[in-house]
Structures are given as C-alpha cells and as structure tokens.
Protein backbone atom coordinates (compact mmCIF):
# COMPACT_ATOMS: atom_id res chain seq x y z
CA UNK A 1 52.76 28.90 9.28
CA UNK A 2 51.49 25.25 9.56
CA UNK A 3 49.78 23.57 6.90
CA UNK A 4 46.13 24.02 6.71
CA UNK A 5 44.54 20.97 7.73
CA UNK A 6 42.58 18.64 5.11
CA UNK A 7 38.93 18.04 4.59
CA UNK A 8 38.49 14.56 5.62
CA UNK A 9 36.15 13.64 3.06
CA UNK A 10 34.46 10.24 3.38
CA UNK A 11 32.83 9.67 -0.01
CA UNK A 12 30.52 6.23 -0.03
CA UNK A 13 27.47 6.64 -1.76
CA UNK A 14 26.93 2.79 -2.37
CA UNK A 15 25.92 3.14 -6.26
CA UNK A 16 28.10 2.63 -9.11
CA UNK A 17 26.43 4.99 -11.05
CA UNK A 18 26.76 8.33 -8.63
CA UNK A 19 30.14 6.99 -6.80
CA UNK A 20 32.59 7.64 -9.58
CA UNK A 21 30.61 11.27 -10.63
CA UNK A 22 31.14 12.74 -7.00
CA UNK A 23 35.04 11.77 -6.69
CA UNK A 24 34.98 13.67 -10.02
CA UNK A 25 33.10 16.67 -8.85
CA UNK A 26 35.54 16.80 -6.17
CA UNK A 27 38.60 16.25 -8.28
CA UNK A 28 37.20 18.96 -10.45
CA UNK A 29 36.41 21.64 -7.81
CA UNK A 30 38.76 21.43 -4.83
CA UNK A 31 42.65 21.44 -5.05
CA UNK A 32 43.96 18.29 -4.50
CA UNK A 33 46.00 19.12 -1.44
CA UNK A 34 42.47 20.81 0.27
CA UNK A 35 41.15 17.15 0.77
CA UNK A 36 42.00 13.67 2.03
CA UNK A 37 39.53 10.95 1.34
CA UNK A 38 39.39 8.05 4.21
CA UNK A 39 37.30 5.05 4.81
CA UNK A 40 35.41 5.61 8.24
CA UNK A 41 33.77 8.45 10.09
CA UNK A 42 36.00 6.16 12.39
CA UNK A 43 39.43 7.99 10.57
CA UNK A 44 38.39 11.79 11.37
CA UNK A 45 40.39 13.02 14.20
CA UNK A 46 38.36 15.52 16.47
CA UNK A 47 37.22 18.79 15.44
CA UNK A 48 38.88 17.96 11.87
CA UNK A 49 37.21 19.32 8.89
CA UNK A 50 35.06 16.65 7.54
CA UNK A 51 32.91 15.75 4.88
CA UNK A 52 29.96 13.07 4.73
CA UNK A 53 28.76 11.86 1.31
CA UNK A 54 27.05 8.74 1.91
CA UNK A 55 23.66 7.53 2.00
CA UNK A 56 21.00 8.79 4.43
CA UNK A 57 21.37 5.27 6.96
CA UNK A 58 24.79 5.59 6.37
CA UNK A 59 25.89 9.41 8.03
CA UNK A 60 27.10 9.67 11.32
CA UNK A 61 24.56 12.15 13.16
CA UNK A 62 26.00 12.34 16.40
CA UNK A 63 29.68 13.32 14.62
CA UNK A 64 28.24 16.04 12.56
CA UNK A 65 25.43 17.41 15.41
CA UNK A 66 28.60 17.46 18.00
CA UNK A 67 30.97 18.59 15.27
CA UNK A 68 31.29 22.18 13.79
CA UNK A 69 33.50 21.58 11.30
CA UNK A 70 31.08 18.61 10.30
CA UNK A 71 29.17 18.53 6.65
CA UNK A 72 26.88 15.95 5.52
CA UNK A 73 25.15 15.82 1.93
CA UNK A 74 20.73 15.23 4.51
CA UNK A 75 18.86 17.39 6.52
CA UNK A 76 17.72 14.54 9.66
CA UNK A 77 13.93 15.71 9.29
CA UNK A 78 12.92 16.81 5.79
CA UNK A 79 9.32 14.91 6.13
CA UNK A 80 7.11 18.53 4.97
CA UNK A 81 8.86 17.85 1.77
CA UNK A 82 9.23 14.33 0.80
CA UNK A 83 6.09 13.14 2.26
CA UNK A 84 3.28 13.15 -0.08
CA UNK A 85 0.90 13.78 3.11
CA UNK A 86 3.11 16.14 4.67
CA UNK A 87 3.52 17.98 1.35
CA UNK A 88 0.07 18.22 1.08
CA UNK A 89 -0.29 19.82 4.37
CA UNK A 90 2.66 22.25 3.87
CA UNK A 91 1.08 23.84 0.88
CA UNK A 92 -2.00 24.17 2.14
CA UNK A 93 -1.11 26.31 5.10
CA UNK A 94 1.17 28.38 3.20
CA UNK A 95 -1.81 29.16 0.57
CA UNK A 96 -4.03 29.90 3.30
CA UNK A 97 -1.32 32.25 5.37
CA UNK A 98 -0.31 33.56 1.27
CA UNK A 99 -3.11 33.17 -1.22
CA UNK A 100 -0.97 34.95 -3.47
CA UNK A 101 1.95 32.06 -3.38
CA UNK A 102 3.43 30.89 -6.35
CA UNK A 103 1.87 27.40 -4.88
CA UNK A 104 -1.61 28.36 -5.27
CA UNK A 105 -1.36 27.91 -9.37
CA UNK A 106 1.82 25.24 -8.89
CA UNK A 107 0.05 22.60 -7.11
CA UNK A 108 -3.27 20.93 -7.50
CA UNK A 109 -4.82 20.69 -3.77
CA UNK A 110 -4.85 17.55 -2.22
CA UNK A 111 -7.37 15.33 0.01
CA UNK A 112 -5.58 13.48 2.70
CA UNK A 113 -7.02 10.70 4.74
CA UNK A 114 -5.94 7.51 6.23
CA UNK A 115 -7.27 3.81 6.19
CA UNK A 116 -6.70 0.63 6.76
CA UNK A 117 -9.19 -1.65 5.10
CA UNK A 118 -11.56 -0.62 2.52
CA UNK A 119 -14.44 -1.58 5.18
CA UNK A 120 -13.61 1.70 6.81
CA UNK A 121 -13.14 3.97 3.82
CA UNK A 122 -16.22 5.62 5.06
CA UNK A 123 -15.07 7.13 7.97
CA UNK A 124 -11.77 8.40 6.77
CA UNK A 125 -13.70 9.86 3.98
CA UNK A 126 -16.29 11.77 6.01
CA UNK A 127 -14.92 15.07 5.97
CA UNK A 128 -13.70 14.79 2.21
CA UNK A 129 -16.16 17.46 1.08
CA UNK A 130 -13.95 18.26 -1.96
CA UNK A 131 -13.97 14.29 -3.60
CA UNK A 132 -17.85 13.98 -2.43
CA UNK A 133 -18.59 16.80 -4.52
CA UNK A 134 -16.67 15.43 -7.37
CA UNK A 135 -18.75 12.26 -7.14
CA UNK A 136 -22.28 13.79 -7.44
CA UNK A 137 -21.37 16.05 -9.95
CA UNK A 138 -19.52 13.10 -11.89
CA UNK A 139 -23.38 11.02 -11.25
CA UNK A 140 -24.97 13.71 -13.20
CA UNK A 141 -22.95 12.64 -16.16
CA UNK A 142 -24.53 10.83 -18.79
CA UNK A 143 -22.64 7.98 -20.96
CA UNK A 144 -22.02 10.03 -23.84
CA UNK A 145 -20.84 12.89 -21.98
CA UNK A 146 -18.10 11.09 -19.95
CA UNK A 147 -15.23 13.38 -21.07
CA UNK A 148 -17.38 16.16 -18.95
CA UNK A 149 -16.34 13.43 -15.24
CA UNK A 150 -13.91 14.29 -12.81
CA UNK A 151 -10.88 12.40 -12.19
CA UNK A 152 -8.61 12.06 -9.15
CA UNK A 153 -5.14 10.64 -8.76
CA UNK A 154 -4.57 8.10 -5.46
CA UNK A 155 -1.17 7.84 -4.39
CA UNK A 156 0.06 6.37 -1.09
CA UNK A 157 2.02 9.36 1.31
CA UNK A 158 5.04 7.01 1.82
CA UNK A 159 5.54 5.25 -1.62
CA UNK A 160 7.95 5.95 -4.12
CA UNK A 161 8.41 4.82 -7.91
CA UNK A 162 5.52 4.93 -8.34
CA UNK A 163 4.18 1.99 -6.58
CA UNK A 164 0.26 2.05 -5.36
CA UNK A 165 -0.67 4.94 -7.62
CA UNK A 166 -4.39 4.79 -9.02
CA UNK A 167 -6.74 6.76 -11.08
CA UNK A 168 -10.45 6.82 -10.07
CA UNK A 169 -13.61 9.05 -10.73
CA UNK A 170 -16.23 7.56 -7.87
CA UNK A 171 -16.94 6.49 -4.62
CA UNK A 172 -17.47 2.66 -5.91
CA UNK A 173 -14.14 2.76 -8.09
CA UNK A 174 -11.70 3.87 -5.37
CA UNK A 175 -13.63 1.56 -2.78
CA UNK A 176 -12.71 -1.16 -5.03
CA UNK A 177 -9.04 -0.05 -5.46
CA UNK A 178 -8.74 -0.38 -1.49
CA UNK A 179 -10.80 -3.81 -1.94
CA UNK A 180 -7.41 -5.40 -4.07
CA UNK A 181 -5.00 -4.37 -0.95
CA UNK A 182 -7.38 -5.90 1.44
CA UNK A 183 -5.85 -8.61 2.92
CA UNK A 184 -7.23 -12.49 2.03
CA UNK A 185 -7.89 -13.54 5.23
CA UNK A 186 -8.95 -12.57 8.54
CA UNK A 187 -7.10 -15.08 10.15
CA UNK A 188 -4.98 -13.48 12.96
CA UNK A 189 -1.56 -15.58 12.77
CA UNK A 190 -2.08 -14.32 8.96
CA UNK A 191 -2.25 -10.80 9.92
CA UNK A 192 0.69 -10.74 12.19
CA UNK A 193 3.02 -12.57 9.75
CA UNK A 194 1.87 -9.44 7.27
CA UNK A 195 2.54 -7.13 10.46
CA UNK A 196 6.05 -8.66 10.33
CA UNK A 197 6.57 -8.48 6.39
CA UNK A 198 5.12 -4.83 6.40
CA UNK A 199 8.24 -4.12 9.53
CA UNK A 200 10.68 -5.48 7.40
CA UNK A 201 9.29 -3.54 4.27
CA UNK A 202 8.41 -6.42 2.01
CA UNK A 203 6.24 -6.46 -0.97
CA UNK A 204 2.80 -7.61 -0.79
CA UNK A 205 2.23 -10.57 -3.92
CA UNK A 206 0.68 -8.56 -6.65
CA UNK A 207 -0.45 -5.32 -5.12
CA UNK A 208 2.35 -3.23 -6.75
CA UNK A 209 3.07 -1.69 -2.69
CA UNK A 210 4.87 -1.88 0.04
CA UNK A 211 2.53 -2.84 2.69
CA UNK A 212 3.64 -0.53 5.19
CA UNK A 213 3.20 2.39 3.29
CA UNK A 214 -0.68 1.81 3.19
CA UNK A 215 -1.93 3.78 5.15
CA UNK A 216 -1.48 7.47 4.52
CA UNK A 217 -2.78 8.81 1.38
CA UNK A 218 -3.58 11.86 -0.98
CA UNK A 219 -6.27 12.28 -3.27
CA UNK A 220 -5.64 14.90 -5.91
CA UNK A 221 -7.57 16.09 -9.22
CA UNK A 222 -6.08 14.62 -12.31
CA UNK A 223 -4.16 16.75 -14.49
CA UNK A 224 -5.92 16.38 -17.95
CA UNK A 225 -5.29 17.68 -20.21
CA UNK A 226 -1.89 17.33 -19.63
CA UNK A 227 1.19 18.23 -22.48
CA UNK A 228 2.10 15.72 -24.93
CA UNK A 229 5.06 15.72 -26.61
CA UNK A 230 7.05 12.86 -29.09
CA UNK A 231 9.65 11.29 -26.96
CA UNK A 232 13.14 11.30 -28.23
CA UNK A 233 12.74 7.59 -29.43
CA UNK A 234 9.56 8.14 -31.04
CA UNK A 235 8.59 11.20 -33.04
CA UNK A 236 5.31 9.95 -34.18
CA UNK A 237 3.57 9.30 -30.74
CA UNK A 238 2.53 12.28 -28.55
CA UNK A 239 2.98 11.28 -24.72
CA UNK A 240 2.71 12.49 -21.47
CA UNK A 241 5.83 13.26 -19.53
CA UNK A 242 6.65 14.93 -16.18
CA UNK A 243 10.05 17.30 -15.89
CA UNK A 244 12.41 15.88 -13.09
CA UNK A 245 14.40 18.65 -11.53
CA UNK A 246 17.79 18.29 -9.68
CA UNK A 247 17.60 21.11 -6.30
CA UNK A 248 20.14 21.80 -3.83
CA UNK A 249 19.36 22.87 -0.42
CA UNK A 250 22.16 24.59 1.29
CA UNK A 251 22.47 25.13 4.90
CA UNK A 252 20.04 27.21 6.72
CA UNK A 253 19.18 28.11 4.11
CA UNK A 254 20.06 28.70 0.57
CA UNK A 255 17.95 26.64 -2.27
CA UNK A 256 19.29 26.01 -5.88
CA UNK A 257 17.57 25.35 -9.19
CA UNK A 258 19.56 23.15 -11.22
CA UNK A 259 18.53 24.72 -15.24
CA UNK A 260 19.65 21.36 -17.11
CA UNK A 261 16.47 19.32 -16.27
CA UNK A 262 15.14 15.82 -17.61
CA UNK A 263 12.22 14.71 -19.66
CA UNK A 264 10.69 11.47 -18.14
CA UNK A 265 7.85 9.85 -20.70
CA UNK A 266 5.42 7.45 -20.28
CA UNK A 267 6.24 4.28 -21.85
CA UNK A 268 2.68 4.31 -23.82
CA UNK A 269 0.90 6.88 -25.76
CA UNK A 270 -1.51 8.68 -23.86
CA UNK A 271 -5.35 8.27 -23.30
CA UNK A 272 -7.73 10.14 -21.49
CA UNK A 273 -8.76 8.40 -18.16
CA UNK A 274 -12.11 7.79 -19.46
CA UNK A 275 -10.92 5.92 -22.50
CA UNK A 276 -8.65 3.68 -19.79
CA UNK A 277 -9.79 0.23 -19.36
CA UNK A 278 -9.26 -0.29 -15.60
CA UNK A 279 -11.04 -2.91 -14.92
CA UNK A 280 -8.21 -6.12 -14.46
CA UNK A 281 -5.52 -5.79 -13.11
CA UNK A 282 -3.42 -7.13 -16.22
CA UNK A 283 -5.39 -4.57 -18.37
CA UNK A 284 -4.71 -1.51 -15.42
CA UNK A 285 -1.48 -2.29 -15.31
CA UNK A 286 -0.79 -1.91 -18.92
CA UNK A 287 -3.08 0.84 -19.20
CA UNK A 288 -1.59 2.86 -16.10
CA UNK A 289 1.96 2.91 -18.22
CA UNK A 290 0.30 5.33 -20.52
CA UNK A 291 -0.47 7.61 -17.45
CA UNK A 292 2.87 7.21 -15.23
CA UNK A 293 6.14 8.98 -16.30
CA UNK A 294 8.06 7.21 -13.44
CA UNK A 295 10.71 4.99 -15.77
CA UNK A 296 11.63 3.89 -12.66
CA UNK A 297 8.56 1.23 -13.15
CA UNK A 298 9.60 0.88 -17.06
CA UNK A 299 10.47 -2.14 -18.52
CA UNK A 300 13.84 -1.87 -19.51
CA UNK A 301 12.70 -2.06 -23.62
CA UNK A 302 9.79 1.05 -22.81
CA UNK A 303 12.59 2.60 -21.14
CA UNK A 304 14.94 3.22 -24.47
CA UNK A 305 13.91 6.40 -25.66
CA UNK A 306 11.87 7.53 -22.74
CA UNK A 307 14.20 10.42 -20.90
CA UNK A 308 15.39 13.27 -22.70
CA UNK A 309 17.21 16.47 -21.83
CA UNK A 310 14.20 19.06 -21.08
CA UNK A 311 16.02 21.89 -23.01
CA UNK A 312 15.89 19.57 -26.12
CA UNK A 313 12.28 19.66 -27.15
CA UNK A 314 10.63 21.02 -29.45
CA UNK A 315 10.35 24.68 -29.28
CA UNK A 316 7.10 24.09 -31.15
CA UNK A 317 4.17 22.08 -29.83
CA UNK A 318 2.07 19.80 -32.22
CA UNK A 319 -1.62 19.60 -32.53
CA UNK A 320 -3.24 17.79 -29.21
CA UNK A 321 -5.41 15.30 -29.34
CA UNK A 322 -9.09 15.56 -28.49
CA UNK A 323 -8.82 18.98 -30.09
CA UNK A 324 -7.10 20.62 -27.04
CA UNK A 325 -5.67 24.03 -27.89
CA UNK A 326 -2.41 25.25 -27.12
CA UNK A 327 -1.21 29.10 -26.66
CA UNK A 328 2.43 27.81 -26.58
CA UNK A 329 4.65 30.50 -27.90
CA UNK A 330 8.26 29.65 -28.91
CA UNK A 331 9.52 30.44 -25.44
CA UNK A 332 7.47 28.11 -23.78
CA UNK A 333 9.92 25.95 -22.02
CA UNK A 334 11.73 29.60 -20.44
CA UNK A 335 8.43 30.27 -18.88
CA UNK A 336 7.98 27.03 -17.50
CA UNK A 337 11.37 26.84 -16.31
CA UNK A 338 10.63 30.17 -14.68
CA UNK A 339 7.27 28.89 -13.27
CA UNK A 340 9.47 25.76 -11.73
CA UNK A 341 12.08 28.37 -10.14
CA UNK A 342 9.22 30.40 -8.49
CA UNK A 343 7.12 27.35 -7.19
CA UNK A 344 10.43 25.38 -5.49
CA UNK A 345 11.58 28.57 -4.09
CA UNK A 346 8.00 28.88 -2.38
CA UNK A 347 7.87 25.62 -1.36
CA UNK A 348 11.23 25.09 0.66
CA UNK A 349 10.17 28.39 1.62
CA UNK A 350 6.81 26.96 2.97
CA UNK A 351 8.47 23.99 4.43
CA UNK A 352 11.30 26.32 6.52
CA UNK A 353 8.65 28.65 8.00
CA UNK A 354 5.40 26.86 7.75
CA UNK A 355 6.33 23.47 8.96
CA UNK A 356 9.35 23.78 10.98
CA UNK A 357 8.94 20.73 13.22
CA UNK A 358 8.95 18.14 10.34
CA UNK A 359 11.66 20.69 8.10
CA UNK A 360 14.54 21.41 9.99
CA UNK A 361 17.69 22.45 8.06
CA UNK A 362 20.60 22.41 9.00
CA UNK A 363 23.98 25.18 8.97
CA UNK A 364 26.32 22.26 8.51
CA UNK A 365 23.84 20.20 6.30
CA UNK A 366 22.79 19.67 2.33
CA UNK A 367 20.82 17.70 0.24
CA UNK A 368 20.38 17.36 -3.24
CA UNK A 369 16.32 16.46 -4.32
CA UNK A 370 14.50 15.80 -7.34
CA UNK A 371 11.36 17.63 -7.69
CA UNK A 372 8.40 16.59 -10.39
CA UNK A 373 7.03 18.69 -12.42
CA UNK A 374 4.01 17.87 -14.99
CA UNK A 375 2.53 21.19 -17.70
CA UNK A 376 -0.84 21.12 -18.22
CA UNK A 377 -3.03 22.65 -20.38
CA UNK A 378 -5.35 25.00 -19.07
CA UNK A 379 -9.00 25.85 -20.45
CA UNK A 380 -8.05 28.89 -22.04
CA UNK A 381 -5.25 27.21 -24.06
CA UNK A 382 -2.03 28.58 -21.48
CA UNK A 383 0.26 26.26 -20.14
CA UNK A 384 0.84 26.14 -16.20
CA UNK A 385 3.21 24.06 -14.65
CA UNK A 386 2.67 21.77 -11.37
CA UNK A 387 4.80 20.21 -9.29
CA UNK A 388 3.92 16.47 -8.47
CA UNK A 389 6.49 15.44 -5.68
CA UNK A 390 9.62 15.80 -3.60
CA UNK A 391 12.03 12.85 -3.79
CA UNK A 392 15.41 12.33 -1.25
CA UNK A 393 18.11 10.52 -2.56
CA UNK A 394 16.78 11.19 -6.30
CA UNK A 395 17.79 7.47 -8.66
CA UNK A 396 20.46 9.46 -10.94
CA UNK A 397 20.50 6.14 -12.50
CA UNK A 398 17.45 7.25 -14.56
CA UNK A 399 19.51 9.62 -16.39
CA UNK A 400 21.73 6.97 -18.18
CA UNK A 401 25.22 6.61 -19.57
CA UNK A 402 24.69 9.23 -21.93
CA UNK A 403 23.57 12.02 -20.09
CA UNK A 404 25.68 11.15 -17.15
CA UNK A 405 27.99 14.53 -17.86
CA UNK A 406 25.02 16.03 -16.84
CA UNK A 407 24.99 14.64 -13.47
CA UNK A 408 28.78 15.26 -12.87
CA UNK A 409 28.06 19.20 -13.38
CA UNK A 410 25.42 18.55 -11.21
CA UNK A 411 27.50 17.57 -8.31
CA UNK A 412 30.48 20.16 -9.58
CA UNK A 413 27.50 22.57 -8.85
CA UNK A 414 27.39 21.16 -5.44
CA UNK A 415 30.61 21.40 -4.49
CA UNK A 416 30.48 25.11 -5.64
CA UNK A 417 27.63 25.93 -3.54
CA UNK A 418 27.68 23.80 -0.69
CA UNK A 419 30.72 22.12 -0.22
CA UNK A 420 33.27 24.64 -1.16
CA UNK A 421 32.08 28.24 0.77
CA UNK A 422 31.43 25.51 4.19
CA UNK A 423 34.66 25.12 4.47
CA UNK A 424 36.04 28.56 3.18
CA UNK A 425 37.78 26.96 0.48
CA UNK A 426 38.06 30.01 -2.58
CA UNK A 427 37.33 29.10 -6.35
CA UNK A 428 39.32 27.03 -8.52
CA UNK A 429 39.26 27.21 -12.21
CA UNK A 430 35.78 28.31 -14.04
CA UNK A 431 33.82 25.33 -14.77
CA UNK A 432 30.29 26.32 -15.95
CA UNK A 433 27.76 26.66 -12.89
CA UNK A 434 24.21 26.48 -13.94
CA UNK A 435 22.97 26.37 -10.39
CA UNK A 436 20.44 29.25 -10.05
CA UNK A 437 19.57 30.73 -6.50
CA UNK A 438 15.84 30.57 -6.16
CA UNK A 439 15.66 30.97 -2.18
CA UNK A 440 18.27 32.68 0.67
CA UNK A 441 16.35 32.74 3.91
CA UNK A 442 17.96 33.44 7.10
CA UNK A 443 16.34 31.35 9.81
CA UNK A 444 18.66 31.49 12.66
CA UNK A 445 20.43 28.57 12.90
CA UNK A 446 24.47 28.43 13.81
C-alpha cells in the first residue's frame, strides 16, 4: 500500500506571539509523519492535502476555492459578523423573524446611520426615532436628576481597538463629536490629499480614527449599570470589564465556545457617564479609559494587571457603587457563561441563515473570532450578559506571556475540531478539549 500522502501545511501567521503556539498545536495534535510544513502555497503539488494558516491578505483563494483537499484558517465574506453595521442589521432581522432569540436579551439594539460631515447629521438622523426619543425625554431632566438621562454609545462600523468610540446623551453633544472629525478646511487639494490618506488607511492627527472608517456608524444605549469587579492588579478598585471569548467556526457549519475566557478591565475606575467630564479632548480621553475595556488602547503601565482569566474571579460580588443591587448567586459566572454559549450560537446562527450574502461559510474553511461580552446589571438586581462585538483575526497578544498556555490549548482545540476530522486524520493522545459545540447547522455546502 503506498504511503498516505502528507498535509502540506503552510504555517505563517506573521506574529511572534501566535507563530510558535500553532506549530505547537500541531506538534501536539497530529503525528509527525501526517504533516509536512513548506514555505509557499507555491510548494503544494496539485490536489495535495493542504493546509493554510496565515493571515487573511496572505491565503491563497483561488488554491483553496479550486482545491478540495484545500483548508484555510477565513471564511472570504464574514462582514454580518465583524461589521459593527452589519451586526447590527443581522440581529435585528433575526429578532424580528424570532422574538424569542437568545439575541433579543444578548444585545442592546442598535441605530445605524451614515455621514460624512457633521453639517449633514440631520439627514442621516431623520429616521432615528429611537435616539430622538431619548433626547426629549433626556430634556425633561432637571440638573439634579441627571442620573435619571439616557446615554448612548457611538462607535464607527469599521473601527477596531477601540478607535472613534464616544459616549453622548443629546442631539448637541454627538453633533459636536462629529464637529472634531470635521475636516479643517474646505480647500479641495486638502480634501483629496485626505481622500488619498483615508485609501491608504492613515490616521487622521488627533482624532483617535482611521479616516476611512468614518462613515458607517451605530448608535447603541449605554450599558449602565454595568458589573464592576477589582482587577487582578488591584483589589481595592471596582472596574468595568468586558469578557473576550475565543470561537471557532468550522466548516459549513459547526461553531465552538472556547470555556477558558479572558477578563479585559478598564485601565481607570469607573464613573457613571454623567459624572464624566467630556468636555476636552485631553480630559475625554482620560476620562473615556474608565469606560473602554479595549487594553488594546492601554498604556502599557494601565495595562499590568488589567486581563485576567474569567474563571478566576470572585465567586462573590462586592457592594456596587451608587447603591446598585446585585442578585449574584455563587454560580454567577456558570450562568453567564451559559448566557454567552446561547447568544453566539444564535448569532452565527443569524448570520448563516439571515444574512447569507455578506456570511458565507465555507466546507473547506475556519476561523477562529473573539467575541465581547459586557454583564450588566439589570433593574431588578439580575445579571444579563451582552455581547458588544465580533472581531477577525482576534490580537492573542492581549493575553500575555503568562496566560499564553491558554492560547496553545486554544489552537490544540482547533486542530481537534477543524483541522484534524478535514482531513480524516483519527485522535492522537488525550489532551484536554474545552471546546464546547454551541451550533451544528447543515446549510448545504460541499
């Protein structure tokens, strides 16, 4: 019988961090004569087993579309997940075809719009029933009773890391925010040399965004109160923090929870949006870092301390401030793990069936995403759990040196679920799997 012929497995994931932790995945989980790693796409012979593990500008699309035996670690078009605007749009179709969706508590609804300049914030806002409301019950708020105002979150469709993300509670206050990206001159050569930095993605001095990304946005109610917790390097602050989890998407399609999940904090301790100065942009800026979790926009001294392993806190929850109360039993964290499970199954779900022209999954495809999470608190004390975002290409670098064993299992899990049963290769050994199967949907695709 002749040998079975190698995986041709061409492993270049261009960071430092992630490079060396999927070579050991595969070391771990495949037997060493099942695989050959090569250089180039270039090196596969035709119809050879082969695996792509490389960044998304990096695979080879017409190899693996033209190629059976052909697996690569992105879908092409994931956009209904990993675009705020899209997102937006997928869960609210699904709610209204399923009002009884897991995504109907798990995500706050959103207002979506697009603009320009802040000179036409008008019309994009004209059919924004939901934030006009929100203003005019906001105006019939008196000084002392501005706990009693409604706050909404901004945040650009196409930015990541948090860049361009504001809070506002009127009509004046996010006119103004739009005011700051408005560009200082009218001048047309002016304009066209921003046309050309906004093509090439550059930053715009001092507005914290990527130019190109302004133009779709979101508009969602601000979660308040939110949980606080101590972070791991400071037990006597309570901050907020969001819960990054690690989900595999399988083929065509089969979704996976990963249970060991991060705790991202905010590098200050947290005040209410009303007790925010956000007036200059030195003082927003500092203030905002009590309201974003992203430590992707930490200072590297805020970010000591700030990430934790999710399973590590406290099974007990400490007084809130502002005299919030909690119904937290000591379980808390299982039932918001479950509540994560049930709302990322429903939303790949929602993005498969719902919005199958901007989610298209692949049989010979995979991708590993980080979703956000954020508990709140609830008025009658319970905790509910929403997510926030989808991110491709997730920065494991977040995690750090010390919790990078749990990134390795991470990728071991991949291999198990995705990798592995592709190519028909059977189980070796009995490394711990803590992938959970929240999603197996059939939807036709060979």
């Amino acid at each position: 019988m002749a040998p079975e012929t190698p995986i041709h497995a061409v492993i270049n994931y261009e960071d430092p961090y992630v490079q060396p932790l999927i070579l050991s995945a595969l070391k771990n989980r495949l037997p060493p004569a099942s695989y050959k790693l090569v250089d180039s796409i270039k090196d596969v012979p035709s119809s050879t087993p082969c695996l792509q593990f490389v960044q998304y500008e990096s695979i080879d699309w017409d190899h693996l579309m033209s190629n059976s035996a052909s697996l690569a670690n992105a879908y092409v078009i994931r956009k209904a997940l990993i675009r705020k605007h899209y997102l937006s749009t997928t869960v609210a179709n699904w709610i209204i075809k399923y009002p009884d969706s897991a995504l109907k508590r798990g995500a706050k609804p959103s207002v979506e719009f697009e603009v320009d300049y802040a000179e036409f914030l008008d019309d994009a806002l004209v059919e924004a029933w939901e934030l006009k409301e929100s203003w005019a019950r906001n105006e019939q708020t008196s000084e002392e009773e501005k706990e009693k105002r409604e706050w909404w979150i901004l945040k650009p469709g196409m930015s990541d890391r948090g860049q361009g993300i504001r809070l506002f509670s009127s009509e004046e206050e996010l006119t103004s925010i739009f005011e700051e990206w408005d560009p200082e001159s009218d001048d047309e050569e002016e304009e066209e040399e921003g046309d050309a930095r906004s093509d090439a993605g550059e930053k715009e001095e001092g507005d914290g965004i990527i130019t190109s990304q302004l133009r779709h946005f979101v508009a969602q109610p601000y979660i308040h109160p939110p949980l606080l917790l101590a972070p791991p390097g400071d037990a006597n602050q309570l901050r907020k923090f969001h819960i990054r989890t690690y989900v595999l998407a399988a083929g065509a399609l089969k979704v996976f929870v990963y249970r060991p999940m991060l705790a991202l904090f905010a590098a200050r301790p947290y005040k209410a949006p009303w007790e925010t100065d956000f007036e200059s942009e030195d003082e927003r800026e500092d203030a905002m870092r009590a309201h974003l979790t992203n430590t992707c926009i930490q200072e590297s001294g805020d970010r000591e301390g700030s990430v934790g392993l999710f399973w590590n806190l406290p099974d007990g929850i400490a007084a809130q401030p502002g005299g919030a109360g909690v119904d937290a039993p000591s379980d808390w964290k299982d039932r918001v793990f479950a509540q994560i499970k049930e709302i990322t199954g429903a939303t790949f779900e929602a993005a498969a069936r719902g919005m199958g022209v901007h989610f298209q999954p692949l049989p010979n495809a995979f991708e590993i995403f980080g979703l956000d999470f954020m508990v709140g608190i609830e008025a009658d004390g319970c905790l509910n759990t929403y997510l926030l975002e989808v991110n491709a290409f997730p920065d494991f670098r977040q995690t750090g040196s010390e919790l990078s064993g749990m990134i390795e299992e991470l990728f071991e899990g991949v291999v198990d679920e995705a990798i592995r049963p592709f190519f028909g290769k059977s189980e070796e050994g009995s490394a711990k799997n803590e992938m959970i199967k929240v999603l197996d949907v059939d939807l036709g695709r060979r």
